[in-house]
C-alpha atoms as a PDB file:
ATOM      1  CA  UNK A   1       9.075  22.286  16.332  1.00  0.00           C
ATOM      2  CA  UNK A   2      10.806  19.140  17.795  1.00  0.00           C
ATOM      3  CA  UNK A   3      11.199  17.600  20.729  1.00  0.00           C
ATOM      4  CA  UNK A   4      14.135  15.292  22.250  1.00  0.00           C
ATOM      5  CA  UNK A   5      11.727  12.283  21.873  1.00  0.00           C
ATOM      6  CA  UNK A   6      11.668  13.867  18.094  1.00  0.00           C
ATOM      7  CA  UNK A   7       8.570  14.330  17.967  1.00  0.00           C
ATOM      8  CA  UNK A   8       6.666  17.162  15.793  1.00  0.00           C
ATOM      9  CA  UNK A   9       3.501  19.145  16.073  1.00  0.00           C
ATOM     10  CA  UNK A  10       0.052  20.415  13.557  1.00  0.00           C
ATOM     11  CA  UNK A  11      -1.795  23.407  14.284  1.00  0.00           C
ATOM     12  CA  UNK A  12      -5.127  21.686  14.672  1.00  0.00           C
ATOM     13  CA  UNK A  13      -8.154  24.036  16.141  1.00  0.00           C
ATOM     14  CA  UNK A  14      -6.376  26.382  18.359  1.00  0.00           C
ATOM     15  CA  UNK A  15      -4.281  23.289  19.837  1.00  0.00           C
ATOM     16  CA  UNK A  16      -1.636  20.464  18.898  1.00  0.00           C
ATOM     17  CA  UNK A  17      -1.478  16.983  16.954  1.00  0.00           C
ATOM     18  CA  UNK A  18       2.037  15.445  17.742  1.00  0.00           C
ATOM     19  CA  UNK A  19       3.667  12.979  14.983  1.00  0.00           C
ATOM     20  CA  UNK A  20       6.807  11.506  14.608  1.00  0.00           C
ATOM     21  CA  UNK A  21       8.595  11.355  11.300  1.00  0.00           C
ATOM     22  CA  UNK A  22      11.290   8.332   9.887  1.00  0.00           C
ATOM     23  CA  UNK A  23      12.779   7.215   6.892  1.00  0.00           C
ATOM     24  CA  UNK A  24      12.380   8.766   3.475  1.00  0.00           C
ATOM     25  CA  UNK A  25      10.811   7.976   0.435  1.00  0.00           C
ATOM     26  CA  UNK A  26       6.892   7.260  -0.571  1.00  0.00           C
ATOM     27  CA  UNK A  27       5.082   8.347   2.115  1.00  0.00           C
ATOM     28  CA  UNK A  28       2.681   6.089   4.626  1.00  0.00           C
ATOM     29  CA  UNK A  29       0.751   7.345   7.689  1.00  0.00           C
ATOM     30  CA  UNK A  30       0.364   4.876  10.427  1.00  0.00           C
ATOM     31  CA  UNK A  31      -2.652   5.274  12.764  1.00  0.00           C
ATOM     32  CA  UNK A  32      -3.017   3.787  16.367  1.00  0.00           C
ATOM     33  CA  UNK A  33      -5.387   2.351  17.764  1.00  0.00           C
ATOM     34  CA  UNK A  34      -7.771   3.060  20.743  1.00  0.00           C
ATOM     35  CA  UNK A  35      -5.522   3.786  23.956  1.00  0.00           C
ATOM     36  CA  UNK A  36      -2.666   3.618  21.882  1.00  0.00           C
ATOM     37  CA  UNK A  37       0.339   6.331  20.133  1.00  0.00           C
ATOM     38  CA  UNK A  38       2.827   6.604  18.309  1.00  0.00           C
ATOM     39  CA  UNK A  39       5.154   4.269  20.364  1.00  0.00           C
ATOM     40  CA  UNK A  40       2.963   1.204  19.699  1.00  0.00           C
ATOM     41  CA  UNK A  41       4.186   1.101  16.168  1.00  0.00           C
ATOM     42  CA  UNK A  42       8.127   1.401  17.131  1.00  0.00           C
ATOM     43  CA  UNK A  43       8.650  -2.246  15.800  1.00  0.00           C
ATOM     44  CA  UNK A  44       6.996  -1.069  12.317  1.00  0.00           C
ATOM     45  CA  UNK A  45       8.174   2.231  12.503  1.00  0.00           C
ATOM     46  CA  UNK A  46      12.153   0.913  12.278  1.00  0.00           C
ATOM     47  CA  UNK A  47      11.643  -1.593  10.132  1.00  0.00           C
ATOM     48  CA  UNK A  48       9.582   0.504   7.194  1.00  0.00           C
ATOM     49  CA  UNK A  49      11.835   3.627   7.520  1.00  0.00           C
ATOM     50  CA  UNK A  50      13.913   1.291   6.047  1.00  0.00           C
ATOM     51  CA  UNK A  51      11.970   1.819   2.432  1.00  0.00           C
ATOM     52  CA  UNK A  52       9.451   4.431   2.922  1.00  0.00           C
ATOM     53  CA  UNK A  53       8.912   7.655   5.161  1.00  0.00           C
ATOM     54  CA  UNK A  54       6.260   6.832   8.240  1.00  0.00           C
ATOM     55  CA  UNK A  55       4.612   9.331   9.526  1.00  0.00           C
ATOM     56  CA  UNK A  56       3.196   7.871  13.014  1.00  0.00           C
ATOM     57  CA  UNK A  57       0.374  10.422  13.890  1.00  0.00           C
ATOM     58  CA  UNK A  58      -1.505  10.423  17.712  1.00  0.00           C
ATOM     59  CA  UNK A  59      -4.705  10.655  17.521  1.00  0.00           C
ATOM     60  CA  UNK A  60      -7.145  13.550  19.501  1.00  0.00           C
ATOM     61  CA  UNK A  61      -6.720  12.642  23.244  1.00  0.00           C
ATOM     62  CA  UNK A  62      -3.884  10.292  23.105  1.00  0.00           C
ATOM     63  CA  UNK A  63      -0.237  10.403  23.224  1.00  0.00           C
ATOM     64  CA  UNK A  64       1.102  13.883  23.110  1.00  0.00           C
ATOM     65  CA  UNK A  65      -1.746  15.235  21.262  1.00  0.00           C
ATOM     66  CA  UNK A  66      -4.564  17.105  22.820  1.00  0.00           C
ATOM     67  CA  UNK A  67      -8.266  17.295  23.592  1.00  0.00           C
ATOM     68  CA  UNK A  68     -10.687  18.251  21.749  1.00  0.00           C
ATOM     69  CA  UNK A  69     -14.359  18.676  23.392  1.00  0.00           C
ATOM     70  CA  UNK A  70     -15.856  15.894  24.998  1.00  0.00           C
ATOM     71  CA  UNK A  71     -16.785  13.388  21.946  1.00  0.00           C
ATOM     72  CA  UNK A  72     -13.816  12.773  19.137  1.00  0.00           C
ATOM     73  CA  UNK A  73     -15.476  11.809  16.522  1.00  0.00           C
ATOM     74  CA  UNK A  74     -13.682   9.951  13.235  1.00  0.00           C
ATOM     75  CA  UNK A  75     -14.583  12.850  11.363  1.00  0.00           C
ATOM     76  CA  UNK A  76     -12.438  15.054  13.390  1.00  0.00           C
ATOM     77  CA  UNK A  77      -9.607  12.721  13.552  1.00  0.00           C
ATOM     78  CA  UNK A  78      -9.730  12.371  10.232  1.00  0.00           C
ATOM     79  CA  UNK A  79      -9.422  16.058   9.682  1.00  0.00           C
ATOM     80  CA  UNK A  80      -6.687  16.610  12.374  1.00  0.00           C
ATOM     81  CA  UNK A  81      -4.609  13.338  10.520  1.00  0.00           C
ATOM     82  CA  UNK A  82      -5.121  16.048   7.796  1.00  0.00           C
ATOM     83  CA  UNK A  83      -3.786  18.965   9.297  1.00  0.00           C
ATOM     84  CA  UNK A  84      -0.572  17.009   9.698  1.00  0.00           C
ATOM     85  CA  UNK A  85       0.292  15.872   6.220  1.00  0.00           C
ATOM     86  CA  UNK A  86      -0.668  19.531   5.266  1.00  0.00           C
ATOM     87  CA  UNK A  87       1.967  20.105   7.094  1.00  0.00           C
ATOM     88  CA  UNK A  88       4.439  17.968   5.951  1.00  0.00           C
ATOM     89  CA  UNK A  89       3.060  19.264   2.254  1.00  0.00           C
ATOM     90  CA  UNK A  90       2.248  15.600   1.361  1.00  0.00           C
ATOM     91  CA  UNK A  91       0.113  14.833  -1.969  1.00  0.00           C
ATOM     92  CA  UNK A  92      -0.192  11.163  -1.708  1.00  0.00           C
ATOM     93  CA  UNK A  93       0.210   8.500   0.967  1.00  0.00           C
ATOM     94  CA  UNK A  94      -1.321   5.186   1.974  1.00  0.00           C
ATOM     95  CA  UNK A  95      -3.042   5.415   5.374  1.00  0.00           C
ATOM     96  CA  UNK A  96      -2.464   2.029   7.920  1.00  0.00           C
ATOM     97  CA  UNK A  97      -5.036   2.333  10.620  1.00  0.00           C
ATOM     98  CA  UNK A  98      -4.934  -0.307  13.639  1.00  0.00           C
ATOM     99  CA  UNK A  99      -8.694  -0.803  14.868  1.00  0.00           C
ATOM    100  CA  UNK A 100     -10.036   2.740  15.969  1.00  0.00           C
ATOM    101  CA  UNK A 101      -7.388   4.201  13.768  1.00  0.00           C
ATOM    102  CA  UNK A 102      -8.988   2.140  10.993  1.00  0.00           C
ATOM    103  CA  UNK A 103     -12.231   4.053  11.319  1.00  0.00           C
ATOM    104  CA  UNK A 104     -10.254   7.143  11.243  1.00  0.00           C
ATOM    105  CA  UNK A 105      -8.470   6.386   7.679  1.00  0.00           C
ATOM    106  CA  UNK A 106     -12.008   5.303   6.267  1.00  0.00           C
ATOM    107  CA  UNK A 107     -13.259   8.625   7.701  1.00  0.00           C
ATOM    108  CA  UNK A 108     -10.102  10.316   5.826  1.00  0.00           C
ATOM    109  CA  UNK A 109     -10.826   8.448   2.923  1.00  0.00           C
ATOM    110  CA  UNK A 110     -14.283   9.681   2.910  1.00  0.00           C
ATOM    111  CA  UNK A 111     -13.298  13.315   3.399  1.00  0.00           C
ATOM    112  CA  UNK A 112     -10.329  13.164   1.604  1.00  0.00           C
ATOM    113  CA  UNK A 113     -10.213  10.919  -1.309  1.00  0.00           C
ATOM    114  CA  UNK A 114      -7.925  12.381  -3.821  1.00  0.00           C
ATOM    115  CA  UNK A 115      -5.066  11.603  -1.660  1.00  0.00           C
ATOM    116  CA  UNK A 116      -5.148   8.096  -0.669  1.00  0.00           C
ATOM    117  CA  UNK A 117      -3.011   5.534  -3.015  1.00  0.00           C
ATOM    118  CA  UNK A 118      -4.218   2.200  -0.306  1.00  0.00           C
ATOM    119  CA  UNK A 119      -5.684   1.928   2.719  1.00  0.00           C
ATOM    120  CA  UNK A 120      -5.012  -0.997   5.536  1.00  0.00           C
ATOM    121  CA  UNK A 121      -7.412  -1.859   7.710  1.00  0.00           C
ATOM    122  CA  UNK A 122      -5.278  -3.623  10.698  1.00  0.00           C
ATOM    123  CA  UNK A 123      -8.262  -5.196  12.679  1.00  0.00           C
ATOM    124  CA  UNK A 124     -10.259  -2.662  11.821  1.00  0.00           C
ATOM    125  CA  UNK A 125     -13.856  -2.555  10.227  1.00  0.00           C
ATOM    126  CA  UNK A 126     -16.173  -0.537   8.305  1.00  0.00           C
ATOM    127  CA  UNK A 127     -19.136  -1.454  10.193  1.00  0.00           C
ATOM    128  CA  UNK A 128     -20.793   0.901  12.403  1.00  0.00           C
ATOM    129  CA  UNK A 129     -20.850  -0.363  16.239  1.00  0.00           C
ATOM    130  CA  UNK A 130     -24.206  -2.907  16.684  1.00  0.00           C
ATOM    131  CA  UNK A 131     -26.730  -1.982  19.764  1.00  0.00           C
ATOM    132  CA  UNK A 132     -25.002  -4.263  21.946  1.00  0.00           C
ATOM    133  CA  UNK A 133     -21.812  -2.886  21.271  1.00  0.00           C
ATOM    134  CA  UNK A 134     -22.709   1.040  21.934  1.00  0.00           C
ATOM    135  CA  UNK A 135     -24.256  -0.433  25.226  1.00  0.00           C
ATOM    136  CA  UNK A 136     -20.828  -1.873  25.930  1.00  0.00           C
ATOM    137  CA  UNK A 137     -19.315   1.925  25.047  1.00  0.00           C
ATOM    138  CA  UNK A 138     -21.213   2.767  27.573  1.00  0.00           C
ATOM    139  CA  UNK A 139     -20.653   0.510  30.378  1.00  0.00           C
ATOM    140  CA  UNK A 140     -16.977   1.685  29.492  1.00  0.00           C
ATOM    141  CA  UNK A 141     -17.476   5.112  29.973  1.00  0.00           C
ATOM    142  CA  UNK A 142     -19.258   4.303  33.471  1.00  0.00           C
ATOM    143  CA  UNK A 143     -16.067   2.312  34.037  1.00  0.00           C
ATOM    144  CA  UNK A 144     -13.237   4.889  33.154  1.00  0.00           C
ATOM    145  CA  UNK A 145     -15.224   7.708  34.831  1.00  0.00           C
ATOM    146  CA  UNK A 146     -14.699   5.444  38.099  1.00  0.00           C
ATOM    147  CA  UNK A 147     -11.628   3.613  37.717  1.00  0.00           C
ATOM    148  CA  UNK A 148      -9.284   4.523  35.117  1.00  0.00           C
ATOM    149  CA  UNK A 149      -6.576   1.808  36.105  1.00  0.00           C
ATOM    150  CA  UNK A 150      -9.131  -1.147  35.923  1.00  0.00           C
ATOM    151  CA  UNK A 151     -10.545  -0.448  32.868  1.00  0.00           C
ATOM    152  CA  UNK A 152      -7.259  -0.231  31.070  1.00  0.00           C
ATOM    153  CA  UNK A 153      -5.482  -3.728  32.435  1.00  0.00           C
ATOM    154  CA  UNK A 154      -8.655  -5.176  31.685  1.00  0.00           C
ATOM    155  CA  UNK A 155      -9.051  -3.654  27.697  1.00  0.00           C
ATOM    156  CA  UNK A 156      -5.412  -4.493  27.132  1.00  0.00           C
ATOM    157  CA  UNK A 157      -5.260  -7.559  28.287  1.00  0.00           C
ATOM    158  CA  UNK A 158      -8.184  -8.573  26.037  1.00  0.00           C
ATOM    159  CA  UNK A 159      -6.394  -7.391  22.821  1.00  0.00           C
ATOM    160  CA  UNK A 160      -4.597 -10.380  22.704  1.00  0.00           C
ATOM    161  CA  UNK A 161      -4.638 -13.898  21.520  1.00  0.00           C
ATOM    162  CA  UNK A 162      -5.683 -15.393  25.247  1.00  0.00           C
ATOM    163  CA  UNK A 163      -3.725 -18.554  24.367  1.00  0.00           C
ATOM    164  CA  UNK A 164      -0.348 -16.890  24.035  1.00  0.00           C
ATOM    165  CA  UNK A 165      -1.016 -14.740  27.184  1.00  0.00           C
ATOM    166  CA  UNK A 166       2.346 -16.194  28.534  1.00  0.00           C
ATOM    167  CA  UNK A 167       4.717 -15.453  25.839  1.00  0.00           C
ATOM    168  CA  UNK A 168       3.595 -11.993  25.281  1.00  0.00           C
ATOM    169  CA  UNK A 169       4.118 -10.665  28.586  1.00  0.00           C
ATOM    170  CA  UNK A 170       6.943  -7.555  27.665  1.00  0.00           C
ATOM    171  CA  UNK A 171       4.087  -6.878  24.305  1.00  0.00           C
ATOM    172  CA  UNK A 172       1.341  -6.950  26.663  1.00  0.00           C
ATOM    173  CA  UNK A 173       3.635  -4.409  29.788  1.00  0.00           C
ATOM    174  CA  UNK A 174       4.182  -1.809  26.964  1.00  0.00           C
ATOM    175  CA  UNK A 175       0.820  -1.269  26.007  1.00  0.00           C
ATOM    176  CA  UNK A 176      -0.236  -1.031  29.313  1.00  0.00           C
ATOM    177  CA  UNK A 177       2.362   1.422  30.233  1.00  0.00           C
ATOM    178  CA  UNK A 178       1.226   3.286  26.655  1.00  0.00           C
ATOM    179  CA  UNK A 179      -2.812   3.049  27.872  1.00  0.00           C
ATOM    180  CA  UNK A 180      -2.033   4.060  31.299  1.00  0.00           C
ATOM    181  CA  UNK A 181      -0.955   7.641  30.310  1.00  0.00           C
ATOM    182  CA  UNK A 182      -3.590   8.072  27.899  1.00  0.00           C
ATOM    183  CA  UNK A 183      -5.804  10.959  29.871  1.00  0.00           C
ATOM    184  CA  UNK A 184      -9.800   9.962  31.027  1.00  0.00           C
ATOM    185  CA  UNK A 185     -10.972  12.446  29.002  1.00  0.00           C
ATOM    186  CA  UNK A 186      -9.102  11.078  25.964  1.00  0.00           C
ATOM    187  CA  UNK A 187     -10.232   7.667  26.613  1.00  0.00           C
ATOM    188  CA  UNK A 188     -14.252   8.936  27.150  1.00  0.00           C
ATOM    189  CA  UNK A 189     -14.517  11.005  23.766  1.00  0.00           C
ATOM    190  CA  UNK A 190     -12.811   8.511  22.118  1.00  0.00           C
ATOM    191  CA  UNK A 191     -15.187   6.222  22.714  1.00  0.00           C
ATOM    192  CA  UNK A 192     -17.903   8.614  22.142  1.00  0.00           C
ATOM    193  CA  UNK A 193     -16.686   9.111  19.220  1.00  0.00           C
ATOM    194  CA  UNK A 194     -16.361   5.615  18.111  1.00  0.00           C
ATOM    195  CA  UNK A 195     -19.893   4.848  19.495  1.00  0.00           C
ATOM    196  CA  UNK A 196     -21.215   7.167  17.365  1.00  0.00           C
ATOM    197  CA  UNK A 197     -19.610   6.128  14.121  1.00  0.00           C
ATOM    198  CA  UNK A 198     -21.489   5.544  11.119  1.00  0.00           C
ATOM    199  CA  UNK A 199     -20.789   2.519   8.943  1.00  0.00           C
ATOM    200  CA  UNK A 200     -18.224   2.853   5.918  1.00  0.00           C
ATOM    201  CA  UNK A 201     -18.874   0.235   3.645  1.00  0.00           C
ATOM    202  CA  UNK A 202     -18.970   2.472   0.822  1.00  0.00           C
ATOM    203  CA  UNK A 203     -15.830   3.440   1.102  1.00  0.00           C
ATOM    204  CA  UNK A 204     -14.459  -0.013   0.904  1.00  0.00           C
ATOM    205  CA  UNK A 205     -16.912  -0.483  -2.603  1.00  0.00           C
ATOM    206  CA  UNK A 206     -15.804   2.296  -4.472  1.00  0.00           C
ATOM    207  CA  UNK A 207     -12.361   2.753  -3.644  1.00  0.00           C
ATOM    208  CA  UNK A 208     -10.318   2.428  -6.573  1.00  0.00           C
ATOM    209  CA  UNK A 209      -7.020   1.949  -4.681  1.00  0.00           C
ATOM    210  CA  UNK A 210      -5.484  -1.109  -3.187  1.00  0.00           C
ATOM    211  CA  UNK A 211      -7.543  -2.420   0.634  1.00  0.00           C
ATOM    212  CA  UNK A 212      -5.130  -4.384   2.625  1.00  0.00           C
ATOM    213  CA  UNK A 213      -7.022  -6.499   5.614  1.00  0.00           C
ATOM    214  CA  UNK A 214      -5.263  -7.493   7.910  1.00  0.00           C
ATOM    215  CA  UNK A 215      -7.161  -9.914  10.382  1.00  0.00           C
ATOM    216  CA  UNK A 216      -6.424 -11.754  13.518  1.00  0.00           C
ATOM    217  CA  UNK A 217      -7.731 -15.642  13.938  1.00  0.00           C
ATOM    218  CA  UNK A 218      -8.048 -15.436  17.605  1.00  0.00           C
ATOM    219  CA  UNK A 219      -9.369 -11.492  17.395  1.00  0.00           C
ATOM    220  CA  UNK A 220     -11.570 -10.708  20.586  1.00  0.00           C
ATOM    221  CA  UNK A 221     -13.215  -7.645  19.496  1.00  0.00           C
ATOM    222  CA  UNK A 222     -13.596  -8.131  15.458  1.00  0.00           C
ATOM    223  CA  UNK A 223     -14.795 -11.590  14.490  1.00  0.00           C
ATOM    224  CA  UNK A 224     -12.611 -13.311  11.865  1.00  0.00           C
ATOM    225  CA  UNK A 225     -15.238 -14.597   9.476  1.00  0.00           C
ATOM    226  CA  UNK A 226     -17.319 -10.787   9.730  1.00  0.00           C
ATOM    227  CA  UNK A 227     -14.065  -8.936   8.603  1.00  0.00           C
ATOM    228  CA  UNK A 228     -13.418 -12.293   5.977  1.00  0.00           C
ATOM    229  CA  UNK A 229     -16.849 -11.259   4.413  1.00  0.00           C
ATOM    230  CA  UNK A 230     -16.118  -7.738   5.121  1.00  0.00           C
ATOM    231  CA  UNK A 231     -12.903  -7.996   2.776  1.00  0.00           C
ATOM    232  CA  UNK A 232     -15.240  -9.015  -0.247  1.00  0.00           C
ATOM    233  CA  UNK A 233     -16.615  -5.617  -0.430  1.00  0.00           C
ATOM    234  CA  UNK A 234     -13.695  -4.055  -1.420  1.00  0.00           C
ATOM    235  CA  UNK A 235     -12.565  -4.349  -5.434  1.00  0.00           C
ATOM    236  CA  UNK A 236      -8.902  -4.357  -4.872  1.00  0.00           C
ATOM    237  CA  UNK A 237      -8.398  -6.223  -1.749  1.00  0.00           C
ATOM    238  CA  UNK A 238      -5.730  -7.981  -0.247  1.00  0.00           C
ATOM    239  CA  UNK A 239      -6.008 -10.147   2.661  1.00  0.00           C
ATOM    240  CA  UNK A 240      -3.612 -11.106   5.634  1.00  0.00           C
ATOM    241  CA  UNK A 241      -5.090 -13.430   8.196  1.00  0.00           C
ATOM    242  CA  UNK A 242      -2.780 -14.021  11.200  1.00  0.00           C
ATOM    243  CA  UNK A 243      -3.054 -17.230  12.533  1.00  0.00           C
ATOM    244  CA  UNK A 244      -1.583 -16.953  15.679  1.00  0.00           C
ATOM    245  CA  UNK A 245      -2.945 -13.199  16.483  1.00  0.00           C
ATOM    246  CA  UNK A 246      -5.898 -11.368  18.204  1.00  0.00           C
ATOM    247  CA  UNK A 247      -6.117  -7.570  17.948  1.00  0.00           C
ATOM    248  CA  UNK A 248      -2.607  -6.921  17.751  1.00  0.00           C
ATOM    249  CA  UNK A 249      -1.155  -8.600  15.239  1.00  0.00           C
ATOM    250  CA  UNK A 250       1.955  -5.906  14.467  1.00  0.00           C
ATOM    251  CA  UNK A 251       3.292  -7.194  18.212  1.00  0.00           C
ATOM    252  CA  UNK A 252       1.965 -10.771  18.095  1.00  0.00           C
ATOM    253  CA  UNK A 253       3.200 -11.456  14.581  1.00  0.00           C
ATOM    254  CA  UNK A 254       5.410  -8.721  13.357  1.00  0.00           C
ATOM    255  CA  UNK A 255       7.316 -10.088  10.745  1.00  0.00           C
ATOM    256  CA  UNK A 256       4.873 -11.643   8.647  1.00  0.00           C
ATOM    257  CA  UNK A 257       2.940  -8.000   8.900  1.00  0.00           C
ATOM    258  CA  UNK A 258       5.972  -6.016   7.928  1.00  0.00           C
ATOM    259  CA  UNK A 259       6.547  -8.285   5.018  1.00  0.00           C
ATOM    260  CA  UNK A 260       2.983  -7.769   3.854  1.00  0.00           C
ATOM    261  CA  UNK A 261       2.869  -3.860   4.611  1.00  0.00           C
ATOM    262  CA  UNK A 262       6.484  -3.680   2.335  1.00  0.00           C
ATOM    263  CA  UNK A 263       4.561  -5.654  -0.547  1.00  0.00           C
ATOM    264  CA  UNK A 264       1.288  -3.831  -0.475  1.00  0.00           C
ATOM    265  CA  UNK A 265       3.169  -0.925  -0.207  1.00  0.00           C
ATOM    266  CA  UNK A 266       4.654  -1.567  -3.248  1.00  0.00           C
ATOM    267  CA  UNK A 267       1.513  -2.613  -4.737  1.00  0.00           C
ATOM    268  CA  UNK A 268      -0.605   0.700  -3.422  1.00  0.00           C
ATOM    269  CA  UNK A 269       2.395   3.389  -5.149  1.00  0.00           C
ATOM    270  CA  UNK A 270       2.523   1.734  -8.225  1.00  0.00           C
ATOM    271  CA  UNK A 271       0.829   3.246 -11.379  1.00  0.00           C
ATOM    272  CA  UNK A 272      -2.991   2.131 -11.896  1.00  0.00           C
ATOM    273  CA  UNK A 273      -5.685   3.219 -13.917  1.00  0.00           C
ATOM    274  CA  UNK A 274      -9.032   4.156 -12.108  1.00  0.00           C
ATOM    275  CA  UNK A 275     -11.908   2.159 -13.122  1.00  0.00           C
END
């Protein structure tokens, strides 16, 4: 079923996971992050579909896609990111998850192995969230339950590089306006669900695909140097580190990541032995 915004929808438990489908060719999966959808990519999106199919999926509780219970775990975003390329009959694909859609493709890669040909964290991380950090969660989830509008001009405002505040004002207006219509209950089991995350680093060891990190210098939430030493876990690792970027590198620096993503795309559907 389609939409006129073209978008498409999964069976997942009794209720919906919308995605949008472009291009043709190998396929990749592109994951948003937290308070994000499928129209934060649209600068990716176009220029990809060039070469490959890209399959932008919204995760549990944001965009068009629904609810599901009160915590969203990565577990069950992994299995409703699932659910779609089931439906689209897709064997093998390399999964691109921005931050919380990062834990969700090392979830999927958990659950799923046998079908992932690379994985990209985009300021994402394996690690699980430190005691401080759930205790932040938290704070958050006092926040949204109170004032919705605050809490999201404050959170998007901090996913950029500070010092380039000024020149990324139509960047920073569009993911507000995406945030904004992301529901309270979306926003609270999300970050249950992300709270609650166990750490990944296994994944990362014995993957036996390509790992693309891609990591911004002025990153307020994910620490250059951590992710840097984070990137050493994996065997087949490339890394990207943005040096004009925070959290959101595919708006602050979008060419350079689009060049990368074409070449480790490349890299990630070519043949390879397992070791």
């Amino acid at each position: 079923m389609k939409t006129k915004l073209d978008y498409q929808f999964a069976n997942f438990k009794q209720a919906k996971i919308a995605y949008t489908v472009s291009g043709k060719g190998r396929a990749v999966v592109l994951l948003h992050g937290f308070l994000g959808s499928s129209k934060s990519w649209e600068t990716t999106k176009n220029a990809l579909a060039k070469q490959f199919k890209v399959i932008c999926i919204e995760l549990p509780g944001h965009g068009q896609s629904d609810c599901f219970g009160y915590v969203h775990s990565m577990e069950l975003m992994a299995q409703a990111v699932k659910a779609v390329v089931d439906n689209l009959r897709l064997k093998k694909y390399v999964l691109i998850g921005h931050s919380m859609g990062g834990y969700a493709s090392l979830a999927f890669a958990e659950l799923f192995p046998d079908f992932v040909r690379g994985l990209c964290l985009f300021h994402s991380t394996s690690y699980a969230d430190s005691e401080q950090k759930k205790r932040d969660r938290n704070q958050a989830i006092r926040i949204v339950k109170n004032n919705h509008d605050i809490y999201v001009r404050a959170t998007i405002n901090n996913l950029f590089n500070t010092h380039q505040l000024k020149h990324l004002k139509k960047e920073i207006l569009v993911t507000q306006q995406i945030a904004r219509k992301t529901s309270k209950r979306g926003i609270i089991a999300a970050l249950e669900g992300m709270k609650n995350r166990p750490s990944r680093d296994v994944v990362l060891h014995f993957a036996n695909y390509p790992v693309l990190f891609i990591i911004g210098k002025y990153d307020n939430l994910l620490p250059m140097q951590s992710l840097l030493d984070q990137a050493e876990i994996a065997k087949h690792k490339d890394v990207l580190l943005l040096e004009k970027a925070g959290h959101m590198g595919f708006l602050e620096e979008p060419e350079i990541c689009i060049k990368q993503l074409k070449r480790f795309f490349r890299k990630s559907f070519a043949p390879y032995k397992k070791l």
